[in-house]
C-alpha atoms as a PDB file:
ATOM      1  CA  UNK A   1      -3.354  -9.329  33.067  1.00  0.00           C
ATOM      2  CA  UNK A   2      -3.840  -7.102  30.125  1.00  0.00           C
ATOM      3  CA  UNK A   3      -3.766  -3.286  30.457  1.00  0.00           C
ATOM      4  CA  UNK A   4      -6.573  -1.647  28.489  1.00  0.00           C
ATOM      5  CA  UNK A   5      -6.147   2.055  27.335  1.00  0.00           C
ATOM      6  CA  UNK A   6      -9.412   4.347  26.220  1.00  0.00           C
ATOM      7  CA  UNK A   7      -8.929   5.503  22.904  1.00  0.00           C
ATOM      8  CA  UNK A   8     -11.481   8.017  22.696  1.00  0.00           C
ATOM      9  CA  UNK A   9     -10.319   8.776  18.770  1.00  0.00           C
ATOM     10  CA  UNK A  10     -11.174   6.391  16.541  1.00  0.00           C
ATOM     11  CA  UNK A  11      -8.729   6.445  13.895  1.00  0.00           C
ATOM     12  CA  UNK A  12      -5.927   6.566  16.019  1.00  0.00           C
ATOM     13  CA  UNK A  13      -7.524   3.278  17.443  1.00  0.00           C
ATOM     14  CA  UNK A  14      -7.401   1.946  14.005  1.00  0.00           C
ATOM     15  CA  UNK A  15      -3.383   3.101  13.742  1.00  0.00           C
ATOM     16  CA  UNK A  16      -2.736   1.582  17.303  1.00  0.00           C
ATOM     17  CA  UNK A  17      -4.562  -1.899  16.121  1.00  0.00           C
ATOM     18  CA  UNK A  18      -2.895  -2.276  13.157  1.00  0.00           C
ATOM     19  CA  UNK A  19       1.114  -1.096  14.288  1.00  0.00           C
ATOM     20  CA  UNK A  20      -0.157  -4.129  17.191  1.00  0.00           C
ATOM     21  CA  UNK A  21      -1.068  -6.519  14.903  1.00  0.00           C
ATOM     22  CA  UNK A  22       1.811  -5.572  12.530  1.00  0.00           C
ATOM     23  CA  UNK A  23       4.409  -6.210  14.962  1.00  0.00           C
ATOM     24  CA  UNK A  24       2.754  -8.853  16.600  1.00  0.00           C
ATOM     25  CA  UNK A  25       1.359 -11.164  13.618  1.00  0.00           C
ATOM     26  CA  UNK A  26       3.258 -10.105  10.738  1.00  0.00           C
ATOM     27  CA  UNK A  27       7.212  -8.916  11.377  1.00  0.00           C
ATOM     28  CA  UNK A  28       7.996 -11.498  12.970  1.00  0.00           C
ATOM     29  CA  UNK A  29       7.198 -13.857  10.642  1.00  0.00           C
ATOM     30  CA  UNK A  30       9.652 -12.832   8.080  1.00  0.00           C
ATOM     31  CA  UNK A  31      13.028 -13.811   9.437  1.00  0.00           C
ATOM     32  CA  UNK A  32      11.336 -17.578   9.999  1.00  0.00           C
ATOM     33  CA  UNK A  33      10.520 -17.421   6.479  1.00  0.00           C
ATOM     34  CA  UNK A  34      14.404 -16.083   5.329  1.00  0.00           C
ATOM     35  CA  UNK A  35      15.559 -18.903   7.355  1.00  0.00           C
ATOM     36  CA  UNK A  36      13.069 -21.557   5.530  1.00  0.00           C
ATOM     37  CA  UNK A  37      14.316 -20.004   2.155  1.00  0.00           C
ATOM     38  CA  UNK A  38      17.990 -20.194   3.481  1.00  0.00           C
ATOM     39  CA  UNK A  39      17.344 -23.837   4.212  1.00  0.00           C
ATOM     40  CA  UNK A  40      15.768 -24.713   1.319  1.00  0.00           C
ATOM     41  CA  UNK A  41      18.471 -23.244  -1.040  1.00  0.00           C
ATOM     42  CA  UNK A  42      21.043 -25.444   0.945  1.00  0.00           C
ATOM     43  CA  UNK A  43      18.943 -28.469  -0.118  1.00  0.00           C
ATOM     44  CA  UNK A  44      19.710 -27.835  -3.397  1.00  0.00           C
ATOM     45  CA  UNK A  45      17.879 -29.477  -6.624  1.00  0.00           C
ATOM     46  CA  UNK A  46      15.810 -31.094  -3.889  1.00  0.00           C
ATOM     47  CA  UNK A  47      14.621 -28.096  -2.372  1.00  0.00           C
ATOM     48  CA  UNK A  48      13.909 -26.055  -5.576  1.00  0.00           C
ATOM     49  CA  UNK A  49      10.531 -25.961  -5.858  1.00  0.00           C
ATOM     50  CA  UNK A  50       9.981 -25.318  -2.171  1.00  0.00           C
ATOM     51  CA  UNK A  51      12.492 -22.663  -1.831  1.00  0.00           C
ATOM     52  CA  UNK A  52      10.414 -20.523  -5.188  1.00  0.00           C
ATOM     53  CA  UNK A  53       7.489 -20.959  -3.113  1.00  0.00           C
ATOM     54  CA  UNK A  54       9.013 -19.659  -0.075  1.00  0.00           C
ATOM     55  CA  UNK A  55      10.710 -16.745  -1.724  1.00  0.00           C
ATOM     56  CA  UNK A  56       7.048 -15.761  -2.962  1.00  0.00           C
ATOM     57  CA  UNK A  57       5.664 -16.216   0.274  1.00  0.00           C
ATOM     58  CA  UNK A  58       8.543 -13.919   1.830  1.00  0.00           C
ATOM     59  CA  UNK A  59       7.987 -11.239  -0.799  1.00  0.00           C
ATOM     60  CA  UNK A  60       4.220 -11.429  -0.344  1.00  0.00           C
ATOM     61  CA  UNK A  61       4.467 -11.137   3.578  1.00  0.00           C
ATOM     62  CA  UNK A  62       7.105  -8.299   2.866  1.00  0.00           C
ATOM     63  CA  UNK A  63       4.988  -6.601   0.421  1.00  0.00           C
ATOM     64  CA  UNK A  64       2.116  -7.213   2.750  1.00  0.00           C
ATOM     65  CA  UNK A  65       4.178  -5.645   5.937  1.00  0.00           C
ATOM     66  CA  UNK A  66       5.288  -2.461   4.145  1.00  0.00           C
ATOM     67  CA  UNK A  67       1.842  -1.948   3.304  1.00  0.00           C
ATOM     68  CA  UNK A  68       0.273  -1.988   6.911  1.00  0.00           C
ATOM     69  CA  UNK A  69       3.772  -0.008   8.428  1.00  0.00           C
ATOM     70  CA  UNK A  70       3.040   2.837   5.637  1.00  0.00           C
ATOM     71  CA  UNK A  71      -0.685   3.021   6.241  1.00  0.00           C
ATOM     72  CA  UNK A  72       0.141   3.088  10.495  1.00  0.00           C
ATOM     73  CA  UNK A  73       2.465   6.148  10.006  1.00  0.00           C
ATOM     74  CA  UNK A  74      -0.344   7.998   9.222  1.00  0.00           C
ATOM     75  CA  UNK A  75      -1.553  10.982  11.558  1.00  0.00           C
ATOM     76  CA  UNK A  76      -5.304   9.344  12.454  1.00  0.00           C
ATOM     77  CA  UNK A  77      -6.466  12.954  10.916  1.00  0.00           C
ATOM     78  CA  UNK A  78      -4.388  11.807   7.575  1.00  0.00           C
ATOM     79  CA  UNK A  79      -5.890   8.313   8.123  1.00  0.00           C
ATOM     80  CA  UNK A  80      -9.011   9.414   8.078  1.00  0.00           C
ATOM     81  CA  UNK A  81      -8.843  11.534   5.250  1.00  0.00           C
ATOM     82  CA  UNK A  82      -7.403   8.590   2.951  1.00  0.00           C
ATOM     83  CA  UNK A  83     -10.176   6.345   4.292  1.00  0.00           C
ATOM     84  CA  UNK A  84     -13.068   9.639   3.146  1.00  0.00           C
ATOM     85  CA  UNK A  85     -11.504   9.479  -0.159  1.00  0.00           C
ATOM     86  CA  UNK A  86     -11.821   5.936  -0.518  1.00  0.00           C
ATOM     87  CA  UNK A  87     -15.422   6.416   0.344  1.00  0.00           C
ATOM     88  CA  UNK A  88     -16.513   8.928  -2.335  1.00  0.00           C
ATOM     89  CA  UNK A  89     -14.753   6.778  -5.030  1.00  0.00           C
ATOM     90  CA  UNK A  90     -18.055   4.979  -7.206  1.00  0.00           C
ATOM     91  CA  UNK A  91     -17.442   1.305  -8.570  1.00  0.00           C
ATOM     92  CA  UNK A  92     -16.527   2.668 -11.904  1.00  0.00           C
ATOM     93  CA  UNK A  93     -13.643   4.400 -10.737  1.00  0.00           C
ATOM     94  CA  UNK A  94     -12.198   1.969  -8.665  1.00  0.00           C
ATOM     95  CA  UNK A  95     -12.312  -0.644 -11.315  1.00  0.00           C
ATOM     96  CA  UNK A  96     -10.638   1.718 -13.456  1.00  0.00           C
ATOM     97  CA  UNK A  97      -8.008   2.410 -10.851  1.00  0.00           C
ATOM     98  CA  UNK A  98      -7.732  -1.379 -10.874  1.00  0.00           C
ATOM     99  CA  UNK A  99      -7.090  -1.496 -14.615  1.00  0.00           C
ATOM    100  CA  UNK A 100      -4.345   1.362 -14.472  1.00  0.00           C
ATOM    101  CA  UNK A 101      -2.647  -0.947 -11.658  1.00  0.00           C
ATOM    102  CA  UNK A 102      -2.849  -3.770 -13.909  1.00  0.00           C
ATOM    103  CA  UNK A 103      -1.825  -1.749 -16.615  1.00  0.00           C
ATOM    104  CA  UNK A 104       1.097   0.358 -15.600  1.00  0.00           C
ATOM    105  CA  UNK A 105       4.672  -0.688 -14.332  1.00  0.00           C
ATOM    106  CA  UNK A 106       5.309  -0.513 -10.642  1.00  0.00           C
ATOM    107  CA  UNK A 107       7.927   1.978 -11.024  1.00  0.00           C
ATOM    108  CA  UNK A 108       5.466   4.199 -13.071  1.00  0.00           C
ATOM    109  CA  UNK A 109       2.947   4.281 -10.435  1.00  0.00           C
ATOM    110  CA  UNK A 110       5.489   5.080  -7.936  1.00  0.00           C
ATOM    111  CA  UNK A 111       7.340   7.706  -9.733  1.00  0.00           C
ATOM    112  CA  UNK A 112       3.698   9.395  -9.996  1.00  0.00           C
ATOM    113  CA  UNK A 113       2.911   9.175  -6.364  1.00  0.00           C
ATOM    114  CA  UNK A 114       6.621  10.463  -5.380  1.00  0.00           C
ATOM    115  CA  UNK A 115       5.884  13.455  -8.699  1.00  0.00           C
ATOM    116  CA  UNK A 116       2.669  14.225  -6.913  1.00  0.00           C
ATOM    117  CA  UNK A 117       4.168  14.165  -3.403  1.00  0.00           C
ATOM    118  CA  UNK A 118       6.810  16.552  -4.259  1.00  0.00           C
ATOM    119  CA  UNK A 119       3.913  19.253  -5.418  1.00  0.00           C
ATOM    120  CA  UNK A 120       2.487  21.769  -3.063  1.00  0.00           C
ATOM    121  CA  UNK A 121      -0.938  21.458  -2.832  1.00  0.00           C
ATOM    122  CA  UNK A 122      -1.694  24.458  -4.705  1.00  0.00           C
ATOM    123  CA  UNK A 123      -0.072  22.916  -7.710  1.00  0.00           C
ATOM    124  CA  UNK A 124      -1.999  19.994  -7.115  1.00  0.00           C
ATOM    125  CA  UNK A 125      -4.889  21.677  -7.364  1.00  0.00           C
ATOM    126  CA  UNK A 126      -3.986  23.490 -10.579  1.00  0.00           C
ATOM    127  CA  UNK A 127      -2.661  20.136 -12.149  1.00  0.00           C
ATOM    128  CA  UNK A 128      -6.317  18.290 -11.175  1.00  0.00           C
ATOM    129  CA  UNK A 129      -8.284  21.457 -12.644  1.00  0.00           C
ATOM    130  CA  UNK A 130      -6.106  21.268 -15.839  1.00  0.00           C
ATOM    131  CA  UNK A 131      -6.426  17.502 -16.749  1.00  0.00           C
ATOM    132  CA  UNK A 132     -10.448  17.810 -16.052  1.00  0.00           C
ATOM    133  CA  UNK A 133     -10.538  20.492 -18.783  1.00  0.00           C
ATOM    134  CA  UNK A 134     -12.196  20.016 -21.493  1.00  0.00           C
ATOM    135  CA  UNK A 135      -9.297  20.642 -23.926  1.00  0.00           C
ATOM    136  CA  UNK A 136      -6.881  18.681 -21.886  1.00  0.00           C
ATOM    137  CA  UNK A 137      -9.396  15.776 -21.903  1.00  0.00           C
ATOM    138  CA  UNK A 138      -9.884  16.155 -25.970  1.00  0.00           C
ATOM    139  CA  UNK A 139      -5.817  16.149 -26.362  1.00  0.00           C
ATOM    140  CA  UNK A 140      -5.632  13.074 -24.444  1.00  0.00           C
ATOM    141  CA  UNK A 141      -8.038  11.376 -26.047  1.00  0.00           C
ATOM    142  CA  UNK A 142     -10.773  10.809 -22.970  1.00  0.00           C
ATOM    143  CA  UNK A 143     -13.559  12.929 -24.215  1.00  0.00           C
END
């Protein structure tokens, strides 16, 4: 029989659900996959094509694993935050935010998210109010 625990706070519900699900559905799928790849390697010119399609399949699931672990590590209060911002972001923005991932190396995007971490949030504040300006927004060109 299954043990059910009242969470009486939903976004630490949400954390709970997806570390479950994370542990349960996803990690352990990766060191099946590693051994597929292994196997497939071994095969040689006769395993080629399969063992590319496994690698991408491991990197997707890995990809897809960090994703979940860093968005469960999350206070609920942080969670819920994140989620709030999400939520006052209009179409426009997020298609634009879209376009910048598109557009921008991986290793840009993370060296601004690691920048921006390092900030205290009163910088953070000053460094928003500064690029809305409207000479800050004429010198770089977004009117």
């Amino acid at each position: 029989a299954t043990a059910w625990e009242v969470v009486g706070d939903h976004w630490e519900w949400f954390r709970r659900v997806a570390q479950s699900r994370l542990e349960r559905e996803t990690s352990p799928v990766v060191p099946v996959i590693e051994r597929c790849v292994a196997e497939a390697r071994a095969a040689g010119a006769a395993g080629a094509d399969l063992e590319r399609r496994l690698a991408e399949l491991l990197d997707f699931v890995r990809r897809f694993d960090r994703g979940v672990e860093i968005a469960v590590q999350g206070e609920p209060r942080s969670i819920e935050r994140m989620f709030e911002v999400l939520d006052q972001l209009d179409g426009r923005t997020v298609d634009r935010l879209w376009a910048l991932a598109d557009e921008l190396e991986p290793g840009e995007l993370a060296k601004a998210l690691a920048t921006m971490a390092k900030l205290p949030p009163s910088a953070v504040h000053r460094l928003i109010a500064i690029a809305d300006s409207a000479p800050m927004r004429r010198l770089l060109g977004i009117g």
